[in-house]
C-alpha atoms as a PDB file:
ATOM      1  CA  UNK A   1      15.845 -72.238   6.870  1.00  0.00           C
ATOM      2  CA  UNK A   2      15.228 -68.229   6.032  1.00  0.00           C
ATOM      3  CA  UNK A   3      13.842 -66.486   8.637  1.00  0.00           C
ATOM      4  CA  UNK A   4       9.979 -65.796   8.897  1.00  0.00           C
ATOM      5  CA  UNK A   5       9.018 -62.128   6.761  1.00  0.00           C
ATOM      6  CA  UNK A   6       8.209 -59.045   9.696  1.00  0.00           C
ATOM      7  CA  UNK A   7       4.072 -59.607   9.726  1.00  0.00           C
ATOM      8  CA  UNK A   8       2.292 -56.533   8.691  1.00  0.00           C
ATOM      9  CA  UNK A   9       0.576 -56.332  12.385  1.00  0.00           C
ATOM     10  CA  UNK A  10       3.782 -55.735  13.993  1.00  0.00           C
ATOM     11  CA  UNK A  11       4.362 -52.082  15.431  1.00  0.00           C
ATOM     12  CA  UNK A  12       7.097 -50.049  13.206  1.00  0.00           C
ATOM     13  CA  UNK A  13      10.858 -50.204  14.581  1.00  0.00           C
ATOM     14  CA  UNK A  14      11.927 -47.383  16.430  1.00  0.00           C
ATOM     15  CA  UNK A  15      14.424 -46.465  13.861  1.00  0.00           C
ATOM     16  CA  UNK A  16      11.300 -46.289  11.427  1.00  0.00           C
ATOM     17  CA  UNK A  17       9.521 -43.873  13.725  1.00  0.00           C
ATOM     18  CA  UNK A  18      12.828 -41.985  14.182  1.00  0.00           C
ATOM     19  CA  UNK A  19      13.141 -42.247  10.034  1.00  0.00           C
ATOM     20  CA  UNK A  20       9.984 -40.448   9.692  1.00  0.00           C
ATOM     21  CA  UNK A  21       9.589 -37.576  12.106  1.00  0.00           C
ATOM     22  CA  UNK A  22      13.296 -36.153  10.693  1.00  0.00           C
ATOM     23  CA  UNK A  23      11.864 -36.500   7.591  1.00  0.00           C
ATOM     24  CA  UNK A  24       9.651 -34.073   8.715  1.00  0.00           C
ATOM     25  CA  UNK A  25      11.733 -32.125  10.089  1.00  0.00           C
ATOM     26  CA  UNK A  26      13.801 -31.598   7.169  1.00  0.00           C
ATOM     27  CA  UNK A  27      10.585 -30.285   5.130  1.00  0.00           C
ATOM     28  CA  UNK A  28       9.569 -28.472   7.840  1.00  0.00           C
ATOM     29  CA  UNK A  29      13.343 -26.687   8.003  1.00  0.00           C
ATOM     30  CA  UNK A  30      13.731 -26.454   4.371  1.00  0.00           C
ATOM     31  CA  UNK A  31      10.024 -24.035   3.855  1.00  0.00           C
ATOM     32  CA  UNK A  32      11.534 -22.156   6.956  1.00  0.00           C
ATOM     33  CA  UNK A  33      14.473 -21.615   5.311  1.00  0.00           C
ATOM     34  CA  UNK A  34      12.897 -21.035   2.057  1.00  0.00           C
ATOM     35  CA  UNK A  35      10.797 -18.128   3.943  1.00  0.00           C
ATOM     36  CA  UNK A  36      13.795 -16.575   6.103  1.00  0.00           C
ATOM     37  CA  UNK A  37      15.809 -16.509   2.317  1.00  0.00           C
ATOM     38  CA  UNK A  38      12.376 -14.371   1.307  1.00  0.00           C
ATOM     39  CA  UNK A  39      11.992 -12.656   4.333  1.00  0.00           C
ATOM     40  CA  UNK A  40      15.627 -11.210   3.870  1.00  0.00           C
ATOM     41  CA  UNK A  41      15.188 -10.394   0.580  1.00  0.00           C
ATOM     42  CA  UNK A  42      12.158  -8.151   1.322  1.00  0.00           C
ATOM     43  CA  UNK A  43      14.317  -6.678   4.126  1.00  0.00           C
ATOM     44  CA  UNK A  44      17.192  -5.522   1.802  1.00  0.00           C
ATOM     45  CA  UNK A  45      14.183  -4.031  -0.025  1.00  0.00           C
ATOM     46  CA  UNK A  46      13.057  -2.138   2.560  1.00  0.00           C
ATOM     47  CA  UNK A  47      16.783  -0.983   3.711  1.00  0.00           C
ATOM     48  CA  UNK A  48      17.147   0.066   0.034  1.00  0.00           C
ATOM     49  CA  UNK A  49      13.898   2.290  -0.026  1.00  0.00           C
ATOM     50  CA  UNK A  50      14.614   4.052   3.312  1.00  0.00           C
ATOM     51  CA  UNK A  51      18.163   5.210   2.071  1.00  0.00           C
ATOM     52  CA  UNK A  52      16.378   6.841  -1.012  1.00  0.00           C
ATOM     53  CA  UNK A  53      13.577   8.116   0.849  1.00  0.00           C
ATOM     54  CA  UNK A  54      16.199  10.185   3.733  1.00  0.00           C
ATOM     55  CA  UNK A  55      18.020  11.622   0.694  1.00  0.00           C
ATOM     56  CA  UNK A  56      14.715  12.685  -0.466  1.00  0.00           C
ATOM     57  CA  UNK A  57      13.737  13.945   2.716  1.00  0.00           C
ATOM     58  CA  UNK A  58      17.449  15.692   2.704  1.00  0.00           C
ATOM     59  CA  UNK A  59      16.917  17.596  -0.458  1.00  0.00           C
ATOM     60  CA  UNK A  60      13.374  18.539   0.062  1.00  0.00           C
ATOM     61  CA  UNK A  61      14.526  20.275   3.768  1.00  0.00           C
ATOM     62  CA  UNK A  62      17.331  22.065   1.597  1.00  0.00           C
ATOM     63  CA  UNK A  63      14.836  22.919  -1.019  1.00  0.00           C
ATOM     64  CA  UNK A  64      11.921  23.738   1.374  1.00  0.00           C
ATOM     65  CA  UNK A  65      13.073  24.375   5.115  1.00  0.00           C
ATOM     66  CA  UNK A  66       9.708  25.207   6.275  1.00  0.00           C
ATOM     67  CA  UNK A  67       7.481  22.377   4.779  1.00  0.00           C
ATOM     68  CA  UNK A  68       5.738  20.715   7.847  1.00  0.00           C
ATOM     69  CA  UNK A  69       5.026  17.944   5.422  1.00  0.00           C
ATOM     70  CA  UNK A  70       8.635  17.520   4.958  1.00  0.00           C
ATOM     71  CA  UNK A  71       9.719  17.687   8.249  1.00  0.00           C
ATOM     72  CA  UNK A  72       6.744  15.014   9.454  1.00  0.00           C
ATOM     73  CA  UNK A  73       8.483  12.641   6.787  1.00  0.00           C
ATOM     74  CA  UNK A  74      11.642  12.757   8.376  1.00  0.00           C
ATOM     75  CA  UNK A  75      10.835  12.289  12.228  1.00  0.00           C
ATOM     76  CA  UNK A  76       9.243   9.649  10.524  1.00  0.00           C
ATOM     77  CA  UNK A  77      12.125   8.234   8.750  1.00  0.00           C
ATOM     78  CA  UNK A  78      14.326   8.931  11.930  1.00  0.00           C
ATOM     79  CA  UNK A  79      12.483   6.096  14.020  1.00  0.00           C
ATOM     80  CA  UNK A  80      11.925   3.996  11.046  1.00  0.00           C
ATOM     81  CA  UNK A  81      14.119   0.761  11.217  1.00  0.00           C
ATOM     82  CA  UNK A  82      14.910  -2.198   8.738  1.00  0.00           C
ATOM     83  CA  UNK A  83      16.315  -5.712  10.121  1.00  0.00           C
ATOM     84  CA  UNK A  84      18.728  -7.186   8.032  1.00  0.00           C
ATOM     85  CA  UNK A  85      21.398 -10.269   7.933  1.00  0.00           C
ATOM     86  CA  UNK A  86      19.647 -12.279  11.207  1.00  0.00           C
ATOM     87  CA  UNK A  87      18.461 -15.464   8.965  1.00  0.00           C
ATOM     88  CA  UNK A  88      22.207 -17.433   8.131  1.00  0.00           C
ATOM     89  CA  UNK A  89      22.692 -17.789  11.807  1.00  0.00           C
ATOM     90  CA  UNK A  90      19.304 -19.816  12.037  1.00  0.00           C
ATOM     91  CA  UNK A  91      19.955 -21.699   9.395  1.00  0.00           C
ATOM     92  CA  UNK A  92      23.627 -22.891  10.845  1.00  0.00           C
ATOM     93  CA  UNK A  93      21.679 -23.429  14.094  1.00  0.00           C
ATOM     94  CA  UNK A  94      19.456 -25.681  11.947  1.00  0.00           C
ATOM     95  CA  UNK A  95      22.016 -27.910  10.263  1.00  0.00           C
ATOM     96  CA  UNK A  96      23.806 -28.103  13.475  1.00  0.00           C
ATOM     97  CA  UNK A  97      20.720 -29.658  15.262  1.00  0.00           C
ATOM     98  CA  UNK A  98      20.211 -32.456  12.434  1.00  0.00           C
ATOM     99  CA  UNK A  99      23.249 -34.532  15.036  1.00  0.00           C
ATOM    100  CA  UNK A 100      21.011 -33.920  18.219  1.00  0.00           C
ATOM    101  CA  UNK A 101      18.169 -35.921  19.508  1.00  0.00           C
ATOM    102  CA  UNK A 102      14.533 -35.552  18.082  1.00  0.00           C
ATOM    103  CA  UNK A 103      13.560 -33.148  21.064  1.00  0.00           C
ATOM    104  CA  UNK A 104      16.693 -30.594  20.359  1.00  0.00           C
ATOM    105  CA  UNK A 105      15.922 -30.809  16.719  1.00  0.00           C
ATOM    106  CA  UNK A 106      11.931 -29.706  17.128  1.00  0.00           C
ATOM    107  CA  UNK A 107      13.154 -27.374  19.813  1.00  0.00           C
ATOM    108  CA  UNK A 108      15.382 -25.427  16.830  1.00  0.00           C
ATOM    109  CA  UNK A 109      12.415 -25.484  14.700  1.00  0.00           C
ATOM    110  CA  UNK A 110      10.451 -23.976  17.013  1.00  0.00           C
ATOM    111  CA  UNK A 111      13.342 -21.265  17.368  1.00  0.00           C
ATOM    112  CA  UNK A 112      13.427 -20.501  13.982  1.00  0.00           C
ATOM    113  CA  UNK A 113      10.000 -20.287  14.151  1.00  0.00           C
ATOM    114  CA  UNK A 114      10.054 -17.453  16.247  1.00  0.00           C
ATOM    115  CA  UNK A 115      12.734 -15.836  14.457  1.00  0.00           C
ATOM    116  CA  UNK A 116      10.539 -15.592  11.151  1.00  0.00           C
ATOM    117  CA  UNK A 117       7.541 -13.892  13.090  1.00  0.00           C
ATOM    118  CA  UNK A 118      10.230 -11.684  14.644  1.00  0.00           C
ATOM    119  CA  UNK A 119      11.391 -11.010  11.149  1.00  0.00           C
ATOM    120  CA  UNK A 120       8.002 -10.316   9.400  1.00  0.00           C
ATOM    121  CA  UNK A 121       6.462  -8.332  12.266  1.00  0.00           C
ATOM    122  CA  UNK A 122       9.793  -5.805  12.254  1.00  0.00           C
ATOM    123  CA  UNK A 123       9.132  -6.037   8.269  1.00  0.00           C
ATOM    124  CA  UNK A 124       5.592  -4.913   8.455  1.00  0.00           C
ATOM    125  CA  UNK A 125       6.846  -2.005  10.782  1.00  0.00           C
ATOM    126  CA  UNK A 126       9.207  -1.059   8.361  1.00  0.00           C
ATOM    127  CA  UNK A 127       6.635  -0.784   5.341  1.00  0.00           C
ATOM    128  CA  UNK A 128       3.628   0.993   7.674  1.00  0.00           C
ATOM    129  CA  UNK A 129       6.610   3.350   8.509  1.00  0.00           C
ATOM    130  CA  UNK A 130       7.862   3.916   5.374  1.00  0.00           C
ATOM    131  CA  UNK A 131       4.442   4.103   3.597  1.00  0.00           C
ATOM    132  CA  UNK A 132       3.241   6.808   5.777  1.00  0.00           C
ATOM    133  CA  UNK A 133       6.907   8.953   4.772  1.00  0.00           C
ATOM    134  CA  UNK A 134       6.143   8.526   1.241  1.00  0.00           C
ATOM    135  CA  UNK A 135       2.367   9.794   1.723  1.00  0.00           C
ATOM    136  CA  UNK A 136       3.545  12.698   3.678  1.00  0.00           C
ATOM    137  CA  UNK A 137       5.764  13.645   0.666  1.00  0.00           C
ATOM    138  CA  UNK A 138       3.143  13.455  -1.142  1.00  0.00           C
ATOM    139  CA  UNK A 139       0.720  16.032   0.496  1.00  0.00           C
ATOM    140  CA  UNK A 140       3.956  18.089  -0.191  1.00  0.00           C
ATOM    141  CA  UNK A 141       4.008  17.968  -3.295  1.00  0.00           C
ATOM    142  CA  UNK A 142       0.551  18.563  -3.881  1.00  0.00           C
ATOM    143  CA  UNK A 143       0.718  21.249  -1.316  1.00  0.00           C
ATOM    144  CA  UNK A 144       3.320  22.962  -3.358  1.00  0.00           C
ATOM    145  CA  UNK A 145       1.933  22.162  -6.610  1.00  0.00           C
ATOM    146  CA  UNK A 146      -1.576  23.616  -5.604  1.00  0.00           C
ATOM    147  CA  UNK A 147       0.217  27.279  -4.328  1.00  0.00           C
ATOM    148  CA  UNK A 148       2.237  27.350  -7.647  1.00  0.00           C
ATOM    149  CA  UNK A 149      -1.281  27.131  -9.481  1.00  0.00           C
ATOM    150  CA  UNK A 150      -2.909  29.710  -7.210  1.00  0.00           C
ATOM    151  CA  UNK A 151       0.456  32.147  -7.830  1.00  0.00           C
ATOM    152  CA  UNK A 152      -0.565  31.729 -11.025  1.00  0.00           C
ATOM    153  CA  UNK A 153      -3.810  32.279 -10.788  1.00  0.00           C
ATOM    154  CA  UNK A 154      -3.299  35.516  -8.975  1.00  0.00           C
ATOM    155  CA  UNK A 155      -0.325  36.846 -11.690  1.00  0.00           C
ATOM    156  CA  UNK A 156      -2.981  36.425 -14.167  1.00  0.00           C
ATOM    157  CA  UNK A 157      -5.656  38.501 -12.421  1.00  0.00           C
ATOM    158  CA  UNK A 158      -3.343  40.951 -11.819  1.00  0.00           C
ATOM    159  CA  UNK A 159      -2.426  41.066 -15.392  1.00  0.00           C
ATOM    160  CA  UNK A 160      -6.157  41.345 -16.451  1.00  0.00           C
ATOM    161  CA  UNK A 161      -6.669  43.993 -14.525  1.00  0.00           C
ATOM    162  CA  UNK A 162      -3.625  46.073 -15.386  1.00  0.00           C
ATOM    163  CA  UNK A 163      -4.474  45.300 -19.316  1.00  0.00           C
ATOM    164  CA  UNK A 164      -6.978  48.475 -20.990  1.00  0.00           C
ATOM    165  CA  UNK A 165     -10.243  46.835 -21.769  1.00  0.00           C
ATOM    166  CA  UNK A 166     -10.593  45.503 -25.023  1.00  0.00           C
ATOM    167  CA  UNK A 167     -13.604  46.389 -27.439  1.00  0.00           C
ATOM    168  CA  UNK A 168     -16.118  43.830 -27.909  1.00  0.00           C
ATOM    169  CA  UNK A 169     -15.856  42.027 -31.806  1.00  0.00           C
ATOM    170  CA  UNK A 170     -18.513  42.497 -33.942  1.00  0.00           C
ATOM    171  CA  UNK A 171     -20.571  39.083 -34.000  1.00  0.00           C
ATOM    172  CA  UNK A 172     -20.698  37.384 -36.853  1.00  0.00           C
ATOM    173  CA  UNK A 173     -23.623  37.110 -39.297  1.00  0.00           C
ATOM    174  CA  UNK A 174     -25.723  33.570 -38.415  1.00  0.00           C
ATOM    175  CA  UNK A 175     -24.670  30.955 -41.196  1.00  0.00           C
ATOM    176  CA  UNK A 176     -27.772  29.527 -43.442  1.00  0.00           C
ATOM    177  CA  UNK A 177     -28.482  25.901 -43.208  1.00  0.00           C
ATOM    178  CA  UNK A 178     -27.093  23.197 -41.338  1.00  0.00           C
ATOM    179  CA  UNK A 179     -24.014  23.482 -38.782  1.00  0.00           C
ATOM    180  CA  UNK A 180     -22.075  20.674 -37.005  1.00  0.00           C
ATOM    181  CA  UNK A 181     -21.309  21.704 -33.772  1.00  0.00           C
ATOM    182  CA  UNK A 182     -17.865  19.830 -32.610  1.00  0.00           C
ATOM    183  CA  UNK A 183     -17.317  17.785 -29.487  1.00  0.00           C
ATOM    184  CA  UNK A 184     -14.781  19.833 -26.838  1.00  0.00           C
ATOM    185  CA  UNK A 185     -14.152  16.479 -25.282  1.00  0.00           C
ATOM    186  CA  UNK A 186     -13.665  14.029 -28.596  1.00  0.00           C
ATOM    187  CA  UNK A 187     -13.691  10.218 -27.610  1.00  0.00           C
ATOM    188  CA  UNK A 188     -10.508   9.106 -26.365  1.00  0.00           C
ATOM    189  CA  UNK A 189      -9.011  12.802 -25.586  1.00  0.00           C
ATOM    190  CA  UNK A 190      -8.616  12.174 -21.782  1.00  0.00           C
ATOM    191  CA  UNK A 191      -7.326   9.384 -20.044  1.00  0.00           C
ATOM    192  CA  UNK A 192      -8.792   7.426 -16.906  1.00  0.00           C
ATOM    193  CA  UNK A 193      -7.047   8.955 -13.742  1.00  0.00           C
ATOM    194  CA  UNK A 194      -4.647   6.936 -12.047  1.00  0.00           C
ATOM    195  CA  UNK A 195      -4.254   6.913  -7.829  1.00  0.00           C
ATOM    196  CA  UNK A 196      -2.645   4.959  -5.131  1.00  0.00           C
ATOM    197  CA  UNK A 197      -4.005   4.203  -1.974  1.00  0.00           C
ATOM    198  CA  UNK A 198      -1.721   3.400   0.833  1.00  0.00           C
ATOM    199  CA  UNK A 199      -3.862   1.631   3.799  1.00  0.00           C
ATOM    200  CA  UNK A 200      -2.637   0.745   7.320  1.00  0.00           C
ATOM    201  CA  UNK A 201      -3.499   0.505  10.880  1.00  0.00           C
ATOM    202  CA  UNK A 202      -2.886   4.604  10.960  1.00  0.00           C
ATOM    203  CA  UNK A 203      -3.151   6.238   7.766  1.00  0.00           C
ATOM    204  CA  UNK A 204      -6.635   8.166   7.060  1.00  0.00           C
ATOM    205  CA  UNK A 205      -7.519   6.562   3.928  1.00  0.00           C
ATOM    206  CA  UNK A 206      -9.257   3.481   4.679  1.00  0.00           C
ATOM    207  CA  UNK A 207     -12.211   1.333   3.205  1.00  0.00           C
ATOM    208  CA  UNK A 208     -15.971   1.732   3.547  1.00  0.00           C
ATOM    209  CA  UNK A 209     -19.422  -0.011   3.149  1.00  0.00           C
ATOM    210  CA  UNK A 210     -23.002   1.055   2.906  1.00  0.00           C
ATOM    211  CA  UNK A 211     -26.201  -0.838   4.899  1.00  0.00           C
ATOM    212  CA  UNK A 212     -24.913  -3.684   3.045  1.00  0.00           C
ATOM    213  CA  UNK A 213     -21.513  -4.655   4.684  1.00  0.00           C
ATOM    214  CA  UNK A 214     -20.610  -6.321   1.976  1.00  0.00           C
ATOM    215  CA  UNK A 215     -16.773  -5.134   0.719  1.00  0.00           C
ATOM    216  CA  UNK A 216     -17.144  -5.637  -2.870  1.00  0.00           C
ATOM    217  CA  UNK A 217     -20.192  -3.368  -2.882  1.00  0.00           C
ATOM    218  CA  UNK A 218     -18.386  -0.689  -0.916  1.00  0.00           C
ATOM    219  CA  UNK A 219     -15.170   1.487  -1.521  1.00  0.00           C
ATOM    220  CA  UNK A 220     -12.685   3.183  -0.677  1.00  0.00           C
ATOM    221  CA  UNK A 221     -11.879   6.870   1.115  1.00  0.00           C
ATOM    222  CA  UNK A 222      -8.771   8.276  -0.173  1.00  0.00           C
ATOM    223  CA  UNK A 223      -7.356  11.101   1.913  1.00  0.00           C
ATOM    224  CA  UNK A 224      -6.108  13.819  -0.650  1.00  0.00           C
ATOM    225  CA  UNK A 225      -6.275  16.992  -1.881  1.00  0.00           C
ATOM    226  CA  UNK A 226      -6.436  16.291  -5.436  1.00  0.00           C
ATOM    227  CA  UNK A 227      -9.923  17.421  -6.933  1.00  0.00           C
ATOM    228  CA  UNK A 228     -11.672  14.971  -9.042  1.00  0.00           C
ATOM    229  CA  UNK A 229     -15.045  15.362 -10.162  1.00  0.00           C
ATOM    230  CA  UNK A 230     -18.061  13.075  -8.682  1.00  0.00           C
ATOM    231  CA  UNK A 231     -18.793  10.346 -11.637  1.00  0.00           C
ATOM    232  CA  UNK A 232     -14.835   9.954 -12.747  1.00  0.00           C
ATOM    233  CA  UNK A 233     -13.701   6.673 -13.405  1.00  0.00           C
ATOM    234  CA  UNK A 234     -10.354   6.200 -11.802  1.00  0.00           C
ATOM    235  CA  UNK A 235      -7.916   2.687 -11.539  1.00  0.00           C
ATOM    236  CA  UNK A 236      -6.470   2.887  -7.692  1.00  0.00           C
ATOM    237  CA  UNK A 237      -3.290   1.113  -7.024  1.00  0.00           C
ATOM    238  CA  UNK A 238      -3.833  -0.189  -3.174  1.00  0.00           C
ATOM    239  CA  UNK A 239      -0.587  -1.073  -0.779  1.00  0.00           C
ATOM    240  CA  UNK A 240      -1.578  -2.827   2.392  1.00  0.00           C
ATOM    241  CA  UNK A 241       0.821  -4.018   4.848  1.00  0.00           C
ATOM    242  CA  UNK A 242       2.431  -7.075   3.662  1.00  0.00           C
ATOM    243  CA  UNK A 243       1.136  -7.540   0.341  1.00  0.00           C
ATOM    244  CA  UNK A 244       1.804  -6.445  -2.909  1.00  0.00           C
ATOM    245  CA  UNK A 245       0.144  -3.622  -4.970  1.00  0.00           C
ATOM    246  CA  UNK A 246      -3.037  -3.987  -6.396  1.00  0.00           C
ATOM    247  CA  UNK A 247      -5.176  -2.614  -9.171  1.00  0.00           C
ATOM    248  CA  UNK A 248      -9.339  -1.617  -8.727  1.00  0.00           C
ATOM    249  CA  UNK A 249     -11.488  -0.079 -10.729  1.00  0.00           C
ATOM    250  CA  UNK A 250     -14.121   2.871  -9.211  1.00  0.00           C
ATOM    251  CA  UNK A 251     -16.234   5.687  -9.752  1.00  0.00           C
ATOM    252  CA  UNK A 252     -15.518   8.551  -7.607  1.00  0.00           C
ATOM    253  CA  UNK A 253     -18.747   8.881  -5.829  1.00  0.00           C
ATOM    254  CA  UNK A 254     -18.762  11.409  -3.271  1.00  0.00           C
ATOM    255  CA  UNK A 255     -15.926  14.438  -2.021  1.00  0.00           C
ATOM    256  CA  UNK A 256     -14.736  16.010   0.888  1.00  0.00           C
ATOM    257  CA  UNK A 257     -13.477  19.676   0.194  1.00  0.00           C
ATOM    258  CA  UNK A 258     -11.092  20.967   2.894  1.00  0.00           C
ATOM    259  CA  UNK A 259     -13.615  22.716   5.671  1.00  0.00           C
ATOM    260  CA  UNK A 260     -11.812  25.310   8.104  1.00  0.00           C
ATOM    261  CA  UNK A 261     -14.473  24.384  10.484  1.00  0.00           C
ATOM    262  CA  UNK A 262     -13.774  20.990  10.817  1.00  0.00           C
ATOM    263  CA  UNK A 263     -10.355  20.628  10.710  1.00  0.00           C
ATOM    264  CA  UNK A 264     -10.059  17.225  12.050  1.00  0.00           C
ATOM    265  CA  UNK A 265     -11.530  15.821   8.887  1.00  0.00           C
ATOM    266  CA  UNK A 266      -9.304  14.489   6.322  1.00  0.00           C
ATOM    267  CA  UNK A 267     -10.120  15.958   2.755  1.00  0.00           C
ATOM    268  CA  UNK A 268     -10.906  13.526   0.153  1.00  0.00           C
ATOM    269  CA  UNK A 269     -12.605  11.336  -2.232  1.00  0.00           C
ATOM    270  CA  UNK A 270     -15.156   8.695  -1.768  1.00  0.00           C
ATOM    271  CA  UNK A 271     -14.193   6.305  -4.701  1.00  0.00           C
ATOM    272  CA  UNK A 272     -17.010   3.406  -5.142  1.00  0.00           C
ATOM    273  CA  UNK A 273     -15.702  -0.273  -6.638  1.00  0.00           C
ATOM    274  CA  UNK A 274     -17.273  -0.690 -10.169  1.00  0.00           C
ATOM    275  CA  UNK A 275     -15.241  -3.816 -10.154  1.00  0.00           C
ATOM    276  CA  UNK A 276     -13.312  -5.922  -7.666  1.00  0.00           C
ATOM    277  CA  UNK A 277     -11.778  -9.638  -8.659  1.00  0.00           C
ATOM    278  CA  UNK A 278     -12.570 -12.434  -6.206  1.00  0.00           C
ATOM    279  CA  UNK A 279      -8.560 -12.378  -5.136  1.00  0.00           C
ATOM    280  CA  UNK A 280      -8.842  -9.043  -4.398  1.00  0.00           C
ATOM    281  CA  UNK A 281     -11.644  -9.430  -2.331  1.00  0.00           C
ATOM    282  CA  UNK A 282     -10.177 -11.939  -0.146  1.00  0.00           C
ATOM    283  CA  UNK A 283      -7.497  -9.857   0.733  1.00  0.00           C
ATOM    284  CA  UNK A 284      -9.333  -6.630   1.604  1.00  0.00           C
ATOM    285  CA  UNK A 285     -11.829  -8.736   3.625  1.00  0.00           C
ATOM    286  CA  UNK A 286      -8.848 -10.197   5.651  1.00  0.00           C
ATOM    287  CA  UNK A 287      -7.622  -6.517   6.321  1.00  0.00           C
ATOM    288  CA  UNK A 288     -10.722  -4.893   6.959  1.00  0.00           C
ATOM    289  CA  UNK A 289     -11.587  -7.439   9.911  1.00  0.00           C
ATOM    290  CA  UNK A 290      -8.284  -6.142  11.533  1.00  0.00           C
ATOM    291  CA  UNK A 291      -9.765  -2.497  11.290  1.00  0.00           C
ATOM    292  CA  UNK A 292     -13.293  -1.115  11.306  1.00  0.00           C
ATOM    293  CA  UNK A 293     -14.295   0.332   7.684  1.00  0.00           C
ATOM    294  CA  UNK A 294     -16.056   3.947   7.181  1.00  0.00           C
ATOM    295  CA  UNK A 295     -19.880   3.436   7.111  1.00  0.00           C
ATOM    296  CA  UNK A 296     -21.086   5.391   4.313  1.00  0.00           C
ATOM    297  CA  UNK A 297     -25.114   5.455   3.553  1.00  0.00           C
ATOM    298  CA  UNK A 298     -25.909   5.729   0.061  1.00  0.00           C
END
């Protein structure tokens, strides 16, 4: 006589139970591993960029010994650290714990666990750290690019006043009937300027809103020197810790000239969003409640 079928009322086997909670495990140690593979990867990244960025600073300080801008980059650059290699051992621990009992298994998990937020946080360092290096090389190349132009400027005034003065043409007789007067800026001449706006905890460009708190009716405040007229449309590439770049669209609506009075303010432009995607949104909305925005009153 075969023996009766389990009923479906009775209480799963403890090997069932056992069954399913490592299969959990196992997806639960295969995304970690998936994101301590990706983790690494970014960290070779960063290790990468802060080699080229100390040679930079290294010929620069040859170059220009007594650039403040230069020198900032490299203290800078001296305490900036990158993390690599710490993810195989995790994962051995991992494999190695798949033998144990239920408890040491969840108790590697949890290890990893910690390891990843280790991981990212030191990552995130890194980038703020190296970020703010790159903008300081920046200012000092605009720095340097903005005396060359005023050398210029003053070679040329010296020239014009060195130079005899020149007799005025005679004017030409006025043309009968119709002219055509041509356009000094034909369609398509100029391109859109192109920036990048680096944003972190630190750094004194950051975002800004009117009455209406809204983000996607705000903007942005770009610390720079650079002089762009009020009403130019300009594309802004924006970095903020731990994402990737990305691309806006904005009408520079307001300036700050550098004021000898008032040192402690950051010369800049005030660049409103014409458009923002949804996406784009979301991610500026999750960084801006980690740090206040500039309020701005139109």
């Amino acid at each position: 006589m075969n023996a009766p079928s389990p009923s479906p009322t009775h209480p799963p086997s403890r090997e069932t139970e056992l069954a399913r909670a490592e299969s959990e495990l196992a997806s639960q140690e295969a995304r970690l591993g998936e994101q301590l593979t990706r983790a690494a990867a970014e960290a070779e990244n960063l290790s990468r960029r802060l080699l080229e960025l100390r040679q930079q600073v290294e010929r620069l300080t040859a170059e220009r010994p007594g650039d403040e801008h230069v020198r900032a980059a490299g203290s800078r650059l001296e305490s900036a650290s990158v993390h690599t290699g710490i993810t195989e051992e995790s994962r051995e621990q991992a494999l190695a714990s798949r033998n144990e009992a239920l408890e040491a298994r969840r108790r590697s998990v949890e290890d990893s666990q910690r390891t990843l937020k280790s991981l990212q946080q030191l990552n995130t360092r890194a980038q703020q750290e190296l970020a703010e290096a790159e903008a300081g090389l920046k200012r000092s190349a605009e720095a340097e690019a903005r005396a060359q132009r005023e050398r210029e400027a003053a070679a040329r005034a010296q020239r014009e006043r060195e130079a005899p003065p020149m007799r005025p043409a005679a004017r030409p007789a006025k043309a009968r009937g119709n002219t055509t007067q041509l356009d000094p800026h034909p369609q398509g001449a100029r391109s859109r300027p192109r920036m990048v706006a680096a944003i972190d905890q630190r750094s004194d460009s950051n975002f800004f809103t009117g009455f209406n708190t809204n983000i996607s009716e705000g903007g942005i405040f770009l610390a720079t020197v650079q002089s762009v007229p009020r009403g130019t449309t300009v594309d802004l590439d924006v970095l903020l810790p731990g994402t990737r770049s990305m691309t806006v669209t904005g009408v520079v609506h307001w300036t700050r000239e550098v004021n000898d009075k008032t040192p402690e303010l950051m010369p800049g432009l005030g660049v409103k969003f014409s458009y923002l995607p949804p996406e784009v949104t979301s991610v500026i909305s999750d960084f801006v409640a980690t740090r206040e925005p500039l309020f701005f009153p139109d």
